[in-house]
Every structure is written in C-alpha cells, then in structure tokens.
Protein backbone atom coordinates (compact mmCIF):
# COMPACT_ATOMS: atom_id res chain seq x y z
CA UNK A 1 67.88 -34.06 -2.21
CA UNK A 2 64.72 -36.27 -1.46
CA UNK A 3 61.95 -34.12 0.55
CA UNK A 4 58.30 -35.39 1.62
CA UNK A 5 55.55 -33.34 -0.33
CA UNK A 6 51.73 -33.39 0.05
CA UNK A 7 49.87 -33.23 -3.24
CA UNK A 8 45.86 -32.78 -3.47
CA UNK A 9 43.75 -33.09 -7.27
CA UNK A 10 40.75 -32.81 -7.98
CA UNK A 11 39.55 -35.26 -10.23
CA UNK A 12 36.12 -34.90 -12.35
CA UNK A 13 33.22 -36.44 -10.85
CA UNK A 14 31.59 -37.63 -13.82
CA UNK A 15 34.60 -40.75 -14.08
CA UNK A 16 33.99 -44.17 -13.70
CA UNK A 17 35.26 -45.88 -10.84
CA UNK A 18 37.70 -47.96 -13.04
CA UNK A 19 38.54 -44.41 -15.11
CA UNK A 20 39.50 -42.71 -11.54
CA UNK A 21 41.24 -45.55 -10.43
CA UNK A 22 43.44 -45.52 -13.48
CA UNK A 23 44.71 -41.92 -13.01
CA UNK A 24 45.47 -42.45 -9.46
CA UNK A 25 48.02 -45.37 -10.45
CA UNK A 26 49.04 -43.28 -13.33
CA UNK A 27 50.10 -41.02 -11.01
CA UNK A 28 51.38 -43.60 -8.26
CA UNK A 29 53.35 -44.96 -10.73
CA UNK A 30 55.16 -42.44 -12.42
CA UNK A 31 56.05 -41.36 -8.68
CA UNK A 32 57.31 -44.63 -7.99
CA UNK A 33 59.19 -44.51 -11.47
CA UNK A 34 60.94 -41.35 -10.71
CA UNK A 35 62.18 -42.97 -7.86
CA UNK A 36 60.06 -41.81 -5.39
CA UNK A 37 57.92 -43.74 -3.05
CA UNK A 38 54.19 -42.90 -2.29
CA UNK A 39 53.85 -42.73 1.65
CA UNK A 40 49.83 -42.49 2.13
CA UNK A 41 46.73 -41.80 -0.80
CA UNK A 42 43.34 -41.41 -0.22
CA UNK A 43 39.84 -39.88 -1.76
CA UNK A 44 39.29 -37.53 0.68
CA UNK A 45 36.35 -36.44 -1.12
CA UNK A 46 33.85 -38.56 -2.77
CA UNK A 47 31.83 -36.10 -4.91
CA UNK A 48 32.40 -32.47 -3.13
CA UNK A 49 30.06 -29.85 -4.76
CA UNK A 50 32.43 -26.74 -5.11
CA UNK A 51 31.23 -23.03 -3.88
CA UNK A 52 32.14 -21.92 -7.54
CA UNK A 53 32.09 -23.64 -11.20
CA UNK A 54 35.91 -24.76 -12.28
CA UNK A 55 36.73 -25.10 -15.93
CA UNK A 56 38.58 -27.26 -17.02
CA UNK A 57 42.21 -26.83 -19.23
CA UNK A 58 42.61 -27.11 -23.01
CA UNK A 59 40.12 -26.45 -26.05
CA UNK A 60 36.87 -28.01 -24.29
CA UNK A 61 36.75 -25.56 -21.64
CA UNK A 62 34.46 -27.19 -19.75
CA UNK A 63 32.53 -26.22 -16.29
CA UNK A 64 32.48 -28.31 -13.26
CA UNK A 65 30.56 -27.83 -10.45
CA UNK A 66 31.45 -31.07 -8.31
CA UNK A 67 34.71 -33.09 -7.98
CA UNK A 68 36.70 -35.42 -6.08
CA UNK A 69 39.16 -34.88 -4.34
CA UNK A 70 42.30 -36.96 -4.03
CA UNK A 71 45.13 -36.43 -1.45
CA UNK A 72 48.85 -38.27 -1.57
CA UNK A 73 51.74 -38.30 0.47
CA UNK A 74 55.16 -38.56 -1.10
CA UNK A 75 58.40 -38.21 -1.09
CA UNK A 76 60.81 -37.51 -4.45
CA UNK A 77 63.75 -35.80 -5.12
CA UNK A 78 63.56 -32.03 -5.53
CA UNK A 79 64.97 -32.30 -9.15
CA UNK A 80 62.18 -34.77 -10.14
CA UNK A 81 59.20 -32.85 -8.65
CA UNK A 82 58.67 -30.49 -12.22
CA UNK A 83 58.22 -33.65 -14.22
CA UNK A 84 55.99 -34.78 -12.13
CA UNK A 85 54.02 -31.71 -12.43
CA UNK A 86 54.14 -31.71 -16.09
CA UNK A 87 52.50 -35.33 -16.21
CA UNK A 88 49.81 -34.06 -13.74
CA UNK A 89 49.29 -30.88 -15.89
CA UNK A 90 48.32 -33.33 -18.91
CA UNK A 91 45.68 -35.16 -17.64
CA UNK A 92 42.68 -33.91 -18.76
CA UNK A 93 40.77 -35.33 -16.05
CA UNK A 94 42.64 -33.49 -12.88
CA UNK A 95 40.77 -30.22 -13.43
CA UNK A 96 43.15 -28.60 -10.24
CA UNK A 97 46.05 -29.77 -8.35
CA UNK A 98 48.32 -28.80 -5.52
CA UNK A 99 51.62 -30.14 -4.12
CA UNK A 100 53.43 -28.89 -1.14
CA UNK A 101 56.42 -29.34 0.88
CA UNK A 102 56.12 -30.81 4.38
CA UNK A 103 58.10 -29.87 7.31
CA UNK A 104 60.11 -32.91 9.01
CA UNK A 105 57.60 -34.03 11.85
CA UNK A 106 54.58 -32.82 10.77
C-alpha cells in the first residue's frame, strides 16, 4: 500500500555544497529506486544554529551546534519505508532525521 510521508534531516553544516548535494540525491534516488516518487524537497534551513549541541552517531561522537535542515515529500510503499530508514541511518552526515505519515488532503 503506497502512502505520502514527510521526512525532515538534518544535515551537518560544515559540508560542501557539492558534499550536501550528493546526499540529497543519494537519498532521492534510492526513493525513486524503491519505487517511490519524490513529490517536493527543499533546504528549509540554510545553517540553523540549534538551542542544544547534537552528537553525532558512531565512534566519532561528534558535537554539532548548527545544521541544515532538509525537508522531502514522498510517497513509497509502506513495506519499503524501513529500508529506506536503514540507508538514512548510515549516513554519517544526517546527524537526525524524521519521517511521517501525511493525512490525504493535507
């Protein structure tokens, strides 16, 4: 059953343009490969300064205290979606990440 989600990440600040870019169609694309299709993605932060440090996952542990934050519409079968959070959860570079399940019409 395919179902529209929302999905926000914060990316590290620190990335190059070309670095950031290259995680966003990482992402795109393995959306698009589990036959998905991306509706709408955006920065919808540039650099954000958060109101507390994150750290980041795996041996590094390291703190962040800005980000950027990138939001994506999408929609993907329900049986796809935890393989698409295990690719997000091994980037080292998307230090948090959210998706959601929209309601039809909003």
């Amino acid at each position: 059953m395919e179902r529209d989600y929302e999905s926000m990440m914060i990316i590290r600040s620190q990335l190059k343009e070309e670095d950031s870019e290259g995680i966003f169609n990482k992402i795109s694309t393995k959306i698009t490969d589990l036959g998905g299709k991306v509706l709408n993605a955006k920065i919808w932060a540039k650099e954000k300064t958060f109101a507390f440090p994150l750290r980041s996952r795996g041996a590094g542990r390291k703190r962040y205290n800005k980000g950027c934050y990138w939001l994506v519409n999408f929609n993907l079968d329900t049986d796809k979606l935890d393989e698409l959070k295990k690719i997000i959860k091994l980037e080292e570079d998307i230090l948090r990440h959210i998706i959601i399940r929209k309601e039809k019409g909003a």
